[in-house]
PDB file of N, CA and C in Angstrom:
ATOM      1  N   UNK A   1       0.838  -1.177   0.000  1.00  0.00           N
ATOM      2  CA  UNK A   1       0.000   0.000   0.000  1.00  0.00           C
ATOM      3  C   UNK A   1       0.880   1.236   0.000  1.00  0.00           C
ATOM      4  N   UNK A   2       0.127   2.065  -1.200  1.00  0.00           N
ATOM      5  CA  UNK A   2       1.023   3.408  -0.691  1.00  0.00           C
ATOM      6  C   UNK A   2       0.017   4.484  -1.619  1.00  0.00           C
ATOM      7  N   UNK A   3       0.134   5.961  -0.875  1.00  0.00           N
ATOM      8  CA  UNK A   3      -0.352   6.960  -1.056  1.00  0.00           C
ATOM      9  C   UNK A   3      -0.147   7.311  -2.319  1.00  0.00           C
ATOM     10  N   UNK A   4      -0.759   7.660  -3.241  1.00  0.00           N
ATOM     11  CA  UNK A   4      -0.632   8.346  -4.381  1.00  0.00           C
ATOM     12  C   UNK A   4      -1.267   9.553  -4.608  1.00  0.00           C
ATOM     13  N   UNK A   5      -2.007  10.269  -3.639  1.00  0.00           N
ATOM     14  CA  UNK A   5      -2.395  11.994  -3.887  1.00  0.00           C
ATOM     15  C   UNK A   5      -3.667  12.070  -4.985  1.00  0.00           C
ATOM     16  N   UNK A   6      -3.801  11.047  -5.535  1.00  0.00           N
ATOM     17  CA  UNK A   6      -4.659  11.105  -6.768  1.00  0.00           C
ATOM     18  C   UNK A   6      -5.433   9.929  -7.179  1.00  0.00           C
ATOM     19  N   UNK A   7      -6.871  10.450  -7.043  1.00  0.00           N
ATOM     20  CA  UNK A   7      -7.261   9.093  -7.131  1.00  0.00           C
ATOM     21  C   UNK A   7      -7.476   8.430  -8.207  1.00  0.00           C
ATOM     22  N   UNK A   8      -6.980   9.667  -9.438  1.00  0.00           N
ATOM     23  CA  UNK A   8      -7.499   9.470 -10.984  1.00  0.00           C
ATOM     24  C   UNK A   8      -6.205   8.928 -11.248  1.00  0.00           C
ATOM     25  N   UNK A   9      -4.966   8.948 -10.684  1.00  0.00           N
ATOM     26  CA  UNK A   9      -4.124   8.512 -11.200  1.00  0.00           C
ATOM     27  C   UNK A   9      -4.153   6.870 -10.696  1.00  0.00           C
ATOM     28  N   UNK A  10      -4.598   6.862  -9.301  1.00  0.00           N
ATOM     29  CA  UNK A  10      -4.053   5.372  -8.861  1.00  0.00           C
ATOM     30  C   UNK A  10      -5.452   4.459  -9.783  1.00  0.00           C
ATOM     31  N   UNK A  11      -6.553   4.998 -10.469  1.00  0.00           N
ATOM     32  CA  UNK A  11      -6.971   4.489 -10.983  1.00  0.00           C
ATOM     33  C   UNK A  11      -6.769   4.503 -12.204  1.00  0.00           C
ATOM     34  N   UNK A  12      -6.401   4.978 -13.132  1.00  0.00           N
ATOM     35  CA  UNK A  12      -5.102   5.012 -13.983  1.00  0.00           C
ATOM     36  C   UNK A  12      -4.173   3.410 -14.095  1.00  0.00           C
ATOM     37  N   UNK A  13      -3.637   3.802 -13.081  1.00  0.00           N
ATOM     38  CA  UNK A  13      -2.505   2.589 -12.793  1.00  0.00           C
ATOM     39  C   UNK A  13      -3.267   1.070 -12.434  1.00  0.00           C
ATOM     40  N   UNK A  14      -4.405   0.974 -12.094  1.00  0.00           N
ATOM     41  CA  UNK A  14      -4.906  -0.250 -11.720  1.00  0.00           C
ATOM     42  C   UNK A  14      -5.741  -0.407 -13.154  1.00  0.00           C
ATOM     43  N   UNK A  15      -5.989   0.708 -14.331  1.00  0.00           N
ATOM     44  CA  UNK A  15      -6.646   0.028 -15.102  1.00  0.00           C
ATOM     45  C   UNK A  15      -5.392  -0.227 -16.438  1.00  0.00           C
ATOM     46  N   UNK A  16      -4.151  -0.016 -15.688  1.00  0.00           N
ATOM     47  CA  UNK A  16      -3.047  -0.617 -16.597  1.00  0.00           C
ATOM     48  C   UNK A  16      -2.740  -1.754 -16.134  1.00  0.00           C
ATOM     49  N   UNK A  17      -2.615  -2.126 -15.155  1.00  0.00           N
ATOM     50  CA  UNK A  17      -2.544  -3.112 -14.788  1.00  0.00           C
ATOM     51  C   UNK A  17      -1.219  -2.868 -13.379  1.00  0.00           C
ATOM     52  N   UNK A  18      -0.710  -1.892 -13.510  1.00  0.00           N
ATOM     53  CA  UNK A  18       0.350  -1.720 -12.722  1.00  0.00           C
ATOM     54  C   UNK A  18       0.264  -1.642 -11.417  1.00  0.00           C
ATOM     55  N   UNK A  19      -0.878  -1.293 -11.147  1.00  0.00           N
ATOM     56  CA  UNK A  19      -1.930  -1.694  -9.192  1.00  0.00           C
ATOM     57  C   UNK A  19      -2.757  -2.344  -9.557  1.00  0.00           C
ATOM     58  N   UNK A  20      -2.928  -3.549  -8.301  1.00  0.00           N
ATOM     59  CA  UNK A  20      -3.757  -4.574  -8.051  1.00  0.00           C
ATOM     60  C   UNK A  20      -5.158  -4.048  -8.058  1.00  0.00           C
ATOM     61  N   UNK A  21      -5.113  -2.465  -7.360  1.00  0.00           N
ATOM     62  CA  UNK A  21      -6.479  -2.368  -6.400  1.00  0.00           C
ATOM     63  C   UNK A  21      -5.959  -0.437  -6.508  1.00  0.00           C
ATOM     64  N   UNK A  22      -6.786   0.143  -5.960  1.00  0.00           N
ATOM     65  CA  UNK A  22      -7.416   1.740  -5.317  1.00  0.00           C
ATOM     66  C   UNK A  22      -8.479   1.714  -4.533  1.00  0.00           C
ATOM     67  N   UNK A  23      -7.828   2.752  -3.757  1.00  0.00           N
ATOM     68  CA  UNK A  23      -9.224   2.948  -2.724  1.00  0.00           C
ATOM     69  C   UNK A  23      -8.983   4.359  -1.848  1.00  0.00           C
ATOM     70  N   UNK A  24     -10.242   4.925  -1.827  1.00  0.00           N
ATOM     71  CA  UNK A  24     -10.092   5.747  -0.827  1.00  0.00           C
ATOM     72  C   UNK A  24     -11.825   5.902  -0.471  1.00  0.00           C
ATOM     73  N   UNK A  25     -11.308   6.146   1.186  1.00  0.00           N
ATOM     74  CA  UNK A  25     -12.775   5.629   1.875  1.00  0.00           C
ATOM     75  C   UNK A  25     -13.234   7.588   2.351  1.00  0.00           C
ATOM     76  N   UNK A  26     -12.893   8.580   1.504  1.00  0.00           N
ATOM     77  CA  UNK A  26     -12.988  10.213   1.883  1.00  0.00           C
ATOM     78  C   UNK A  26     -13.919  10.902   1.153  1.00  0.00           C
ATOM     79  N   UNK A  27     -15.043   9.783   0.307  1.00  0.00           N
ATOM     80  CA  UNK A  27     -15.271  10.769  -1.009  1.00  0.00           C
ATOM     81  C   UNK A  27     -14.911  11.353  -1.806  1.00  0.00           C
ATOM     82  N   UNK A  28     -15.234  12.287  -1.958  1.00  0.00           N
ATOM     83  CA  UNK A  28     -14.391  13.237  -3.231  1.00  0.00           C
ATOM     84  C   UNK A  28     -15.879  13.565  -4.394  1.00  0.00           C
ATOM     85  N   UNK A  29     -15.821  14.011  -5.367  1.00  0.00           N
ATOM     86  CA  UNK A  29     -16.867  14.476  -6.572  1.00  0.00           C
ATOM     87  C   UNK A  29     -16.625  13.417  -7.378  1.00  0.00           C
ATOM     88  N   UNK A  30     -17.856  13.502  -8.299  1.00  0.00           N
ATOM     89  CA  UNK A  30     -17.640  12.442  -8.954  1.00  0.00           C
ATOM     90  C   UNK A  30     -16.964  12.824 -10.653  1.00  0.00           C
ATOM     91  N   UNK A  31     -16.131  13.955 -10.849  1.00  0.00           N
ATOM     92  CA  UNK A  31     -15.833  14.457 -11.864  1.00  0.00           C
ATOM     93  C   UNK A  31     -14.282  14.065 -11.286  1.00  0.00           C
ATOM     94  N   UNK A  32     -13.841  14.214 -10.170  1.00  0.00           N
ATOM     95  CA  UNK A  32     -12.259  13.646  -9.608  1.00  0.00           C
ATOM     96  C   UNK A  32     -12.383  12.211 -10.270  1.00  0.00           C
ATOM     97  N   UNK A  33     -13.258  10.852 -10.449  1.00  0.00           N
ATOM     98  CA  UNK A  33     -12.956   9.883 -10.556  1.00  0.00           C
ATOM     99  C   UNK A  33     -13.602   9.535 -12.068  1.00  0.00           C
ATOM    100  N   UNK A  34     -14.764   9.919 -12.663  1.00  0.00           N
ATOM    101  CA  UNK A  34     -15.519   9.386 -13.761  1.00  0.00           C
ATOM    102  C   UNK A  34     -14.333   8.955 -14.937  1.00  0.00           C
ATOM    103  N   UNK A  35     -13.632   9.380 -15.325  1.00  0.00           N
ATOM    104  CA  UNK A  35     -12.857   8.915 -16.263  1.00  0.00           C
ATOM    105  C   UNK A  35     -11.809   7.750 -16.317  1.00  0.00           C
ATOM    106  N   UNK A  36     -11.314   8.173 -14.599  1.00  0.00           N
ATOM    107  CA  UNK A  36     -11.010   6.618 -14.333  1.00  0.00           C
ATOM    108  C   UNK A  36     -11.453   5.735 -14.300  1.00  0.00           C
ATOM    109  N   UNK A  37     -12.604   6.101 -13.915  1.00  0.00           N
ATOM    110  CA  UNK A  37     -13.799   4.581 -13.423  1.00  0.00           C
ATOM    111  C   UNK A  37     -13.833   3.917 -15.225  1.00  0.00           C
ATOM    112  N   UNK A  38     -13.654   4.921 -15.831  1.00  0.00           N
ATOM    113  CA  UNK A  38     -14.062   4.287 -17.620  1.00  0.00           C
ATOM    114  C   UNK A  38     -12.895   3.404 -18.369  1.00  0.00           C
ATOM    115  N   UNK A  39     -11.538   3.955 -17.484  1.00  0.00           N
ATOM    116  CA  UNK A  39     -10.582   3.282 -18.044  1.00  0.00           C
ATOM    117  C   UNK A  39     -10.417   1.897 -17.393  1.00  0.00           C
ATOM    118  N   UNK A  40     -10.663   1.916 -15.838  1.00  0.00           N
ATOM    119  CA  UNK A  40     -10.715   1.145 -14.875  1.00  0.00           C
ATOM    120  C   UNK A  40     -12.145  -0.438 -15.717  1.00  0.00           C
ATOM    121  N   UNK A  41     -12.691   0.188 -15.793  1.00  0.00           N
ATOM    122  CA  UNK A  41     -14.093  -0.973 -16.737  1.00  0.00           C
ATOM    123  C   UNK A  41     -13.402  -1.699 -17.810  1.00  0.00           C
ATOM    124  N   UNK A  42     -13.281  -0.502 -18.348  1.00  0.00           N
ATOM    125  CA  UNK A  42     -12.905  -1.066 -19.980  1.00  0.00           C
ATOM    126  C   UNK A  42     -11.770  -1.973 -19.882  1.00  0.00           C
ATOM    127  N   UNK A  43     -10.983  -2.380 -18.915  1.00  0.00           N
ATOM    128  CA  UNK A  43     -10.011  -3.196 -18.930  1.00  0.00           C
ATOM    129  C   UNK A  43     -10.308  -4.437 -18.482  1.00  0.00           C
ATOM    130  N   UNK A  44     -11.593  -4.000 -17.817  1.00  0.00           N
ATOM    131  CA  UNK A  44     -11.977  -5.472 -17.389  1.00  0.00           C
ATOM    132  C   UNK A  44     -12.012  -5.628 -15.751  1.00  0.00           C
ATOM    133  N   UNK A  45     -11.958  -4.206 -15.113  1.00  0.00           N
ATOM    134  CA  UNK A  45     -12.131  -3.887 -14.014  1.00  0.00           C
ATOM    135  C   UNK A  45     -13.535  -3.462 -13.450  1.00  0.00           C
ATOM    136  N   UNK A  46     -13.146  -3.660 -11.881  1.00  0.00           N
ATOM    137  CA  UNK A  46     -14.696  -3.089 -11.460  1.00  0.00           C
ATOM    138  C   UNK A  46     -14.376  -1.827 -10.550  1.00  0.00           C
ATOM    139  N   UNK A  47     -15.665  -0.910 -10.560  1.00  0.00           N
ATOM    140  CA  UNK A  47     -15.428   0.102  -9.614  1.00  0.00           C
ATOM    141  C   UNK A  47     -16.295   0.039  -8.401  1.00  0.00           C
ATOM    142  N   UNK A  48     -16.120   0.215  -7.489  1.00  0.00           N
ATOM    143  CA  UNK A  48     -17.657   0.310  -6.427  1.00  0.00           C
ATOM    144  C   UNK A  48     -17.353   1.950  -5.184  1.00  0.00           C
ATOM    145  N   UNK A  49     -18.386   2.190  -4.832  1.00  0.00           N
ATOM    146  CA  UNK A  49     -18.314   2.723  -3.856  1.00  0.00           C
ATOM    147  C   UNK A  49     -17.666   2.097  -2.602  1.00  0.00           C
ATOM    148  N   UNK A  50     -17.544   2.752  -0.851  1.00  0.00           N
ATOM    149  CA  UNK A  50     -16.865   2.100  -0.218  1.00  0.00           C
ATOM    150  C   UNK A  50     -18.008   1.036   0.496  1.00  0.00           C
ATOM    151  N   UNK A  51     -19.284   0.923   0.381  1.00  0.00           N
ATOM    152  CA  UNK A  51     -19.977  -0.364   0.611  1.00  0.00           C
ATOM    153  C   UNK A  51     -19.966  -1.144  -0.617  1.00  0.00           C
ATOM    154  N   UNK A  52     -19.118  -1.414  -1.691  1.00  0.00           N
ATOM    155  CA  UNK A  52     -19.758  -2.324  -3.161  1.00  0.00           C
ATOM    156  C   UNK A  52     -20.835  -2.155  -3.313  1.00  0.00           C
ATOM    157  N   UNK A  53     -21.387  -0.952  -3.848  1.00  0.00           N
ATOM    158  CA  UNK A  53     -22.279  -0.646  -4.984  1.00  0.00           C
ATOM    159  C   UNK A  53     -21.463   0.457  -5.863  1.00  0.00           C
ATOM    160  N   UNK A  54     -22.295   0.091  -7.102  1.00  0.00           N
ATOM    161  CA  UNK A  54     -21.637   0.665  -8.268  1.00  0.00           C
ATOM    162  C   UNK A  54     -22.059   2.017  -8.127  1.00  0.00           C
ATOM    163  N   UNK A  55     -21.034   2.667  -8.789  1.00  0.00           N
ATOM    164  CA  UNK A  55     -20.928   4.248  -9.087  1.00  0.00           C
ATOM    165  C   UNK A  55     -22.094   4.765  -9.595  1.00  0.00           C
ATOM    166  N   UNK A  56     -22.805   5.705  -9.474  1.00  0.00           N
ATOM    167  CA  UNK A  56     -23.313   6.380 -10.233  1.00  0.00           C
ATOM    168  C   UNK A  56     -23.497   7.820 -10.866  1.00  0.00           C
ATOM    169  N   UNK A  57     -23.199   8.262 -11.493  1.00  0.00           N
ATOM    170  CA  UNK A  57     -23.020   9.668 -12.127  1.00  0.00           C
ATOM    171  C   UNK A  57     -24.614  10.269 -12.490  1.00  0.00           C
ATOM    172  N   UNK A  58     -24.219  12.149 -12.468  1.00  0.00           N
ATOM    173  CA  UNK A  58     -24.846  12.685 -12.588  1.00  0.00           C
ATOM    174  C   UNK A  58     -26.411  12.826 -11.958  1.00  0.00           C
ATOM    175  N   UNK A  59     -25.685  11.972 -10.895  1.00  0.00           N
ATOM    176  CA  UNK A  59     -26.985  12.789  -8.915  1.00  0.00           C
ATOM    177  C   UNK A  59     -27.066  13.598  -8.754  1.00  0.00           C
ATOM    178  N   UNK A  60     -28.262  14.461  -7.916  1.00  0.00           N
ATOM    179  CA  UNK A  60     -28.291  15.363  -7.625  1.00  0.00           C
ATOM    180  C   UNK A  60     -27.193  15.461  -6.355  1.00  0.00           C
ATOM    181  N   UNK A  61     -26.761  14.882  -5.846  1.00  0.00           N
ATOM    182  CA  UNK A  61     -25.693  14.795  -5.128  1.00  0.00           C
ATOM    183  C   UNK A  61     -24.412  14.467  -5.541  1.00  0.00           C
ATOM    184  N   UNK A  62     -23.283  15.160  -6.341  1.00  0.00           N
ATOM    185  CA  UNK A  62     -22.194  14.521  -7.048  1.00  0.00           C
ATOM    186  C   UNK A  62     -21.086  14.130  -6.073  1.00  0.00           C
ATOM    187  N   UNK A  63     -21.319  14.194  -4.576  1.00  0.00           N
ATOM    188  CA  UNK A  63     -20.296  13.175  -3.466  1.00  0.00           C
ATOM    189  C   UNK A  63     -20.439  12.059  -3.520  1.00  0.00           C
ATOM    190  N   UNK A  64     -19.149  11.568  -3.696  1.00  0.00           N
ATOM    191  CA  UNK A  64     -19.386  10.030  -3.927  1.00  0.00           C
ATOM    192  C   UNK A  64     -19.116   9.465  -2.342  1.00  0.00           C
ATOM    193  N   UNK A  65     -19.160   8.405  -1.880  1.00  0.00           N
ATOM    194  CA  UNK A  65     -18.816   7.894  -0.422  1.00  0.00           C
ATOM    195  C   UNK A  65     -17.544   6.704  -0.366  1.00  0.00           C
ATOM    196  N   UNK A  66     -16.918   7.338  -0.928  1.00  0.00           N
ATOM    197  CA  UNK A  66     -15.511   6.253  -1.254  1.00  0.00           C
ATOM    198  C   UNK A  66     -15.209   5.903  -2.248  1.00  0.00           C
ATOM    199  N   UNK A  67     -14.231   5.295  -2.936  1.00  0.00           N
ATOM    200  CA  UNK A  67     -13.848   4.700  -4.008  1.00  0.00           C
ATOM    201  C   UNK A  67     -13.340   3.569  -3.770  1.00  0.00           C
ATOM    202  N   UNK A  68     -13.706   2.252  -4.406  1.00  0.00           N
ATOM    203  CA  UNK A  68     -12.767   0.895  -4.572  1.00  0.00           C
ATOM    204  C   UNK A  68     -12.957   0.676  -6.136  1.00  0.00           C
ATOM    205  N   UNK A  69     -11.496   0.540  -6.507  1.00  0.00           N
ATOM    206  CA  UNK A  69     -11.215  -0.211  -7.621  1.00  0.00           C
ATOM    207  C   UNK A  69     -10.352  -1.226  -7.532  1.00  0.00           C
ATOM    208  N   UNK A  70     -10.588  -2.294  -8.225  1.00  0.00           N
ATOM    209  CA  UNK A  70      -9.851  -3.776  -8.390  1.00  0.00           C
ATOM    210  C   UNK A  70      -9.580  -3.989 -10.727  1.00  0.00           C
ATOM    211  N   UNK A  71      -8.301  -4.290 -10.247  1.00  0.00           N
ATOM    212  CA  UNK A  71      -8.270  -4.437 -12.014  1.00  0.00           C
ATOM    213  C   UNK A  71      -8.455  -6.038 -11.853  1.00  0.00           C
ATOM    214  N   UNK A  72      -8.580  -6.542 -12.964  1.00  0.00           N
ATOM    215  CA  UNK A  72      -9.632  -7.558 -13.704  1.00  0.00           C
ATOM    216  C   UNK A  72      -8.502  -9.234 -13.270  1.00  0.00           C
ATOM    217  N   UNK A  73      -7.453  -8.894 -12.696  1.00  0.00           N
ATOM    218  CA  UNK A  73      -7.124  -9.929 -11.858  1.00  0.00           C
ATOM    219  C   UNK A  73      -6.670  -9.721 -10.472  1.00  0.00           C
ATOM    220  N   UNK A  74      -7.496  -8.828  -9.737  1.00  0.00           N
ATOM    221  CA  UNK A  74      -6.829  -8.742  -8.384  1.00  0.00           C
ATOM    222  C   UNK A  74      -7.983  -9.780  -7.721  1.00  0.00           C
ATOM    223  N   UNK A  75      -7.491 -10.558  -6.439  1.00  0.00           N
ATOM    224  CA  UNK A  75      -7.939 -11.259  -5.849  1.00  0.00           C
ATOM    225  C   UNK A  75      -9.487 -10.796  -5.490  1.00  0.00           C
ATOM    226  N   UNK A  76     -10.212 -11.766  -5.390  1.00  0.00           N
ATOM    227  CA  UNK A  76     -11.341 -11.562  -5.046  1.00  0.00           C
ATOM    228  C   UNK A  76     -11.427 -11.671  -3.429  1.00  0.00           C
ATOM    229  N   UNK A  77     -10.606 -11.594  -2.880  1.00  0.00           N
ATOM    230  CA  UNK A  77     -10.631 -11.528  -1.392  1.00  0.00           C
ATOM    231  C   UNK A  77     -10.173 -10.406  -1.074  1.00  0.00           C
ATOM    232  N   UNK A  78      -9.510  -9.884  -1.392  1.00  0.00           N
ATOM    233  CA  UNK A  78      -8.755  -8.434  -1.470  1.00  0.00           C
ATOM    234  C   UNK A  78      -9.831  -7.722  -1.582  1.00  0.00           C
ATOM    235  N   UNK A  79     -10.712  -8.050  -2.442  1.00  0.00           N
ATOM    236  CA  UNK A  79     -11.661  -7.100  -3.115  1.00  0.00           C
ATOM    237  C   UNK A  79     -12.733  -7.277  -1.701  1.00  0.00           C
ATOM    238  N   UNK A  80     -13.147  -8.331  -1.493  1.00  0.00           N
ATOM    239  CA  UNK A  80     -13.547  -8.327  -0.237  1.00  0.00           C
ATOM    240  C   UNK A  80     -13.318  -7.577   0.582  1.00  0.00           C
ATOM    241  N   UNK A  81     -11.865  -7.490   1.138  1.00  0.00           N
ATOM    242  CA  UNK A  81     -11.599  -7.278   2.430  1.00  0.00           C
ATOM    243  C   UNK A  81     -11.862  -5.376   2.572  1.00  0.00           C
ATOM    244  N   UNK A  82     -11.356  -4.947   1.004  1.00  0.00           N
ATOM    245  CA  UNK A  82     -11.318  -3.739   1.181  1.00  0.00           C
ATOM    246  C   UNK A  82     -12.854  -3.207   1.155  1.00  0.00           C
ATOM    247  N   UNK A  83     -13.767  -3.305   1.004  1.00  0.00           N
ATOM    248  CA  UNK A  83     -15.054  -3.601   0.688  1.00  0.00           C
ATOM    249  C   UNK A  83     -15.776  -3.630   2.471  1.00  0.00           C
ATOM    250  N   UNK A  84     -15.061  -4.299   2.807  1.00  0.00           N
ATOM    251  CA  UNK A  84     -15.345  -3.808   4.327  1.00  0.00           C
ATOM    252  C   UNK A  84     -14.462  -3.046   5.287  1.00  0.00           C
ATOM    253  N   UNK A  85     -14.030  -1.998   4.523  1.00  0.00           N
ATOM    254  CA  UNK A  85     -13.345  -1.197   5.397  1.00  0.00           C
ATOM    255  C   UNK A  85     -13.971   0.146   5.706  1.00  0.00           C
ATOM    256  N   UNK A  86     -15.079   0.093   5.392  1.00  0.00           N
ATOM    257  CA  UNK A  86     -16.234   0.958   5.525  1.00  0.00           C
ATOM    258  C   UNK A  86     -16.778   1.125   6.899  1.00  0.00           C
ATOM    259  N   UNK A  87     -16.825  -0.117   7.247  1.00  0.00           N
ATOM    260  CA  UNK A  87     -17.549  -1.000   8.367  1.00  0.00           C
ATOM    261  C   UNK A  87     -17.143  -0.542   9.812  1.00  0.00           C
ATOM    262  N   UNK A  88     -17.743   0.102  11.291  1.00  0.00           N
ATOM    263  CA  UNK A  88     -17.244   0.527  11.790  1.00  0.00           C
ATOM    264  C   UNK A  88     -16.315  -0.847  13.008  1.00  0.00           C
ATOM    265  N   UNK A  89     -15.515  -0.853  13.689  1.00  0.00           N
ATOM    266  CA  UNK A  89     -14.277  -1.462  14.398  1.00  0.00           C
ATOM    267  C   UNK A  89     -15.066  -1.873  15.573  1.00  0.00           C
ATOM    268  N   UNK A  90     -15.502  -3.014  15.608  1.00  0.00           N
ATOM    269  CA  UNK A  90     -15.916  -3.069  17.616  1.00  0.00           C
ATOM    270  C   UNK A  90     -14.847  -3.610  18.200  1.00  0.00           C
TER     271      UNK A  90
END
């Protein structure tokens, strides 16, 4: 894991294949991520919010509530795990 400042870039890099995964659980607009999310698909990736549901554009609300991306061979447990990091700690 490591910080990249950008979430269009680390999604970028996961829909090259060069990161497994992205995530950030802070929101952000949904004009910071939409283009990634397109490169991130088209490769064969998925995007979700930070509960796994899919993105949706052009809400009357354009805050999104996290970002997870997984490119089209990162573990499906990974994808899991980050997927519940939403979740609050008892």
């Amino acid at each position: 894991c490591r910080p990249m400042g950008s979430i269009a870039y680390a999604l970028a890099l996961v829909a090259t294949g060069r990161a497994d995964a992205a995530i950030t659980l802070t929101g952000g607009s949904e004009w910071d991520v939409a283009a990634g999310v397109l490169l991130v698909e088209e490769s064969g990736g998925t995007v979700t919010d930070a509960r796994g549901r899919r993105l949706r554009f052009n809400q009357a609300d354009l805050r999104l509530h996290g970002t997870i991306a997984a490119g089209s061979h990162t573990d499906p447990l990974l994808i899991a795990a980050m997927k519940g990091l939403d979740q609050p700690i008892a």
